[in-house]
Protein backbone atom coordinates (compact mmCIF):
# COMPACT_ATOMS: atom_id res chain seq x y z
CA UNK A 1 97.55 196.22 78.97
CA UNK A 2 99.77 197.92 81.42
CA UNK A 3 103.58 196.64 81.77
CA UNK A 4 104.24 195.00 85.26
CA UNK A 5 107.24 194.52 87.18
CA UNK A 6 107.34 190.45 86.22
CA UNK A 7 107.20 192.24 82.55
CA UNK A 8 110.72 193.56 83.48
CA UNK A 9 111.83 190.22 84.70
CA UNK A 10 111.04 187.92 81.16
CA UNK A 11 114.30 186.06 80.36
CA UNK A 12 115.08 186.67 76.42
CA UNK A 13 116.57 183.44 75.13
CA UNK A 14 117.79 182.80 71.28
CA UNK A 15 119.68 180.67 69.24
CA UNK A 16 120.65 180.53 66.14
CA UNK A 17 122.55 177.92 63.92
CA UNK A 18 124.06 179.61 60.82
CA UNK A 19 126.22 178.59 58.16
CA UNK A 20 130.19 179.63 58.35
CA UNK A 21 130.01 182.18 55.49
CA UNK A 22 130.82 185.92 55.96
CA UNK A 23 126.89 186.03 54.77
CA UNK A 24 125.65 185.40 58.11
CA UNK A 25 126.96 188.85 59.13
CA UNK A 26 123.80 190.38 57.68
CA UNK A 27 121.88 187.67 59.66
CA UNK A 28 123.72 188.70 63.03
CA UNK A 29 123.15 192.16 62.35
CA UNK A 30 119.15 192.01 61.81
CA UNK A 31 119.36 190.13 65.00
CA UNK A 32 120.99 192.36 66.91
CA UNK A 33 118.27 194.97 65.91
CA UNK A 34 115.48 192.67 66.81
CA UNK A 35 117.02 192.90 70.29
CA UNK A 36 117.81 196.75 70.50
CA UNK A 37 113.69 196.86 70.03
CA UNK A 38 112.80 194.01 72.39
CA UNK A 39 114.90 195.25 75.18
CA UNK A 40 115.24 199.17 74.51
CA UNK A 41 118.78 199.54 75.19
CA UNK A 42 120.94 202.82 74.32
CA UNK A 43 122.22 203.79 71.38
CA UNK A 44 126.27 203.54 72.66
CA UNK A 45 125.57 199.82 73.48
CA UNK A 46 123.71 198.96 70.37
CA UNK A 47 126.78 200.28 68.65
CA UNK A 48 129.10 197.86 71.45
CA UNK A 49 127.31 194.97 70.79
CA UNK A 50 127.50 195.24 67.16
CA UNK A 51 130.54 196.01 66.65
CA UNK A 52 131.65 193.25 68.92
CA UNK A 53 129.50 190.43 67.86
CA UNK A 54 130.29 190.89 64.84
CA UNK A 55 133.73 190.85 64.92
CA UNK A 56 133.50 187.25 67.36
CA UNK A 57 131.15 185.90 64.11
CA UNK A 58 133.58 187.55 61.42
CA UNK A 59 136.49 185.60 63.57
CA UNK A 60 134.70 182.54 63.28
CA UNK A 61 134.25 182.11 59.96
CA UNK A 62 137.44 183.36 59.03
CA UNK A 63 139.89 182.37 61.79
CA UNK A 64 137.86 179.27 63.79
CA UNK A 65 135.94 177.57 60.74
CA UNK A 66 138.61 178.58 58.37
CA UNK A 67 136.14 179.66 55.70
CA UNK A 68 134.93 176.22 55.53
CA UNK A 69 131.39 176.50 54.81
CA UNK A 70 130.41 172.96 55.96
CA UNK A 71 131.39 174.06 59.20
CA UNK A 72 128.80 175.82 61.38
CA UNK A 73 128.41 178.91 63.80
CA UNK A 74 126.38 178.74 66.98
CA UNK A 75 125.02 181.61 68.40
CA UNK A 76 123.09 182.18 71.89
CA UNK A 77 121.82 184.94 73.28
CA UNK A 78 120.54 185.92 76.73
CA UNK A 79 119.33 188.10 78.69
CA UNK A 80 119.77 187.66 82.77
CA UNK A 81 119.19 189.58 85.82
CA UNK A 82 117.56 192.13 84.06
CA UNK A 83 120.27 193.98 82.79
CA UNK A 84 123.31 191.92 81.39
CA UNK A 85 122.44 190.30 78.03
CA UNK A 86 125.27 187.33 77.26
CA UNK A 87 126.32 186.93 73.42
CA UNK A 88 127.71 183.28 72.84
CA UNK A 89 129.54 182.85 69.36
CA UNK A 90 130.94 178.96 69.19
CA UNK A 91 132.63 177.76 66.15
CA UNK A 92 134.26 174.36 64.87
CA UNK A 93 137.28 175.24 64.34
CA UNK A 94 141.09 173.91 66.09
CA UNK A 95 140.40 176.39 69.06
CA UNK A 96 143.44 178.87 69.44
CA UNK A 97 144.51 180.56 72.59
CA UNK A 98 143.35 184.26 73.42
CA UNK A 99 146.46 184.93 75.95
CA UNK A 100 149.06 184.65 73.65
CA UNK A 101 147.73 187.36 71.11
CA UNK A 102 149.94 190.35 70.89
CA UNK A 103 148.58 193.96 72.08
CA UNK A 104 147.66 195.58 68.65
CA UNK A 105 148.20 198.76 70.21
CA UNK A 106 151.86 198.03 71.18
CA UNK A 107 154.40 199.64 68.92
CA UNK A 108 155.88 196.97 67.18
CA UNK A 109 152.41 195.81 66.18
CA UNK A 110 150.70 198.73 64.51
CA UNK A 111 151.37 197.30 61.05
CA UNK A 112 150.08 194.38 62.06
CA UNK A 113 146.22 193.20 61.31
CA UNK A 114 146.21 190.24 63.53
CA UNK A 115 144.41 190.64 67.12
CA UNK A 116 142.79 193.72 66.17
CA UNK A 117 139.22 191.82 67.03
CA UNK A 118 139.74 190.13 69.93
CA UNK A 119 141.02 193.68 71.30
CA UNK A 120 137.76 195.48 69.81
CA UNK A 121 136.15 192.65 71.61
CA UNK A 122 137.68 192.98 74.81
CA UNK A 123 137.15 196.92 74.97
CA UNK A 124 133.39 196.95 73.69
CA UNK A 125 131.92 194.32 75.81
CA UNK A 126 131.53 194.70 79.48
CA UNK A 127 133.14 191.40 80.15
CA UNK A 128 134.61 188.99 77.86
CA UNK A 129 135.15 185.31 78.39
CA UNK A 130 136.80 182.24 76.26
CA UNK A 131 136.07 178.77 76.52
CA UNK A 132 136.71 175.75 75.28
CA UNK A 133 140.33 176.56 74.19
CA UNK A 134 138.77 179.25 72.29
CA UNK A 135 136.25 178.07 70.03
CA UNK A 136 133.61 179.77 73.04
CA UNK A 137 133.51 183.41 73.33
CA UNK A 138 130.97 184.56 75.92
CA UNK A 139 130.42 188.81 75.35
CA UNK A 140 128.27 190.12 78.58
CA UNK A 141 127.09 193.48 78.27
CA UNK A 142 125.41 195.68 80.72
CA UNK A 143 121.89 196.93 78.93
């Protein structure tokens, strides 16, 4: 069966409940490899959107959820006009806000761990987006 141009236009939808335990990363990753297959992308933003979904699940469980494994992770993912594919990582945490992290690039914050993700975050996808005071964070990457 030959591929047709409607072929190129099939909306990928997912979603995934998962517990809040750093356990899940496994789960995210596997996922994320499903996808590389299904929609062929390169190998620099494979390595961009695990890296950076990663990091928004790893900040969930630790920082949103609080390591509280009765809490849960939600995770969507999209693909829309053909080439963006939208990574949604919500958590039920207190929310925080994203503006008033410090630059862990700045001097005076090199020793510092905090922020480092976010940052990552920021830099790997092609748009980044919070919601919700926080507990949303809506990756977009160009595939």
């Amino acid at each position: 069966m030959n591929s047709s141009n409607a072929d190129m236009h099939q909306v990928l939808y997912k979603q995934l409940e998962l517990e809040s335990r750093p356990e899940v990363i496994r789960a995210i990753e596997a996922v994320i490899d499903e996808l590389r297959q299904e929609l062929e992308f390169k190998d620099d933003v494979y390595g961009n959107v695990m890296i950076a979904v990663t990091e928004a699940i790893n900040n969930a469980v630790f920082h949103g959820n609080k390591g509280d494994s009765s809490r849960r992770i939600f995770v969507d993912f999209e693909t829309y006009n053909q080439y963006r594919l939208l990574v949604r990582v919500r958590d039920e945490g207190d929310g925080f806000d994203p503006d008033a992290l410090a630059d862990p690039t700045a001097p005076e914050n090199i020793g510092n761990i905090g922020g480092r993700g976010v940052f990552l975050m920021r830099h790997l996808s092609d748009e980044l987006i919070f919601r919700d005071q926080g507990r949303v964070v809506e990756l977009i990457f160009n595939i």
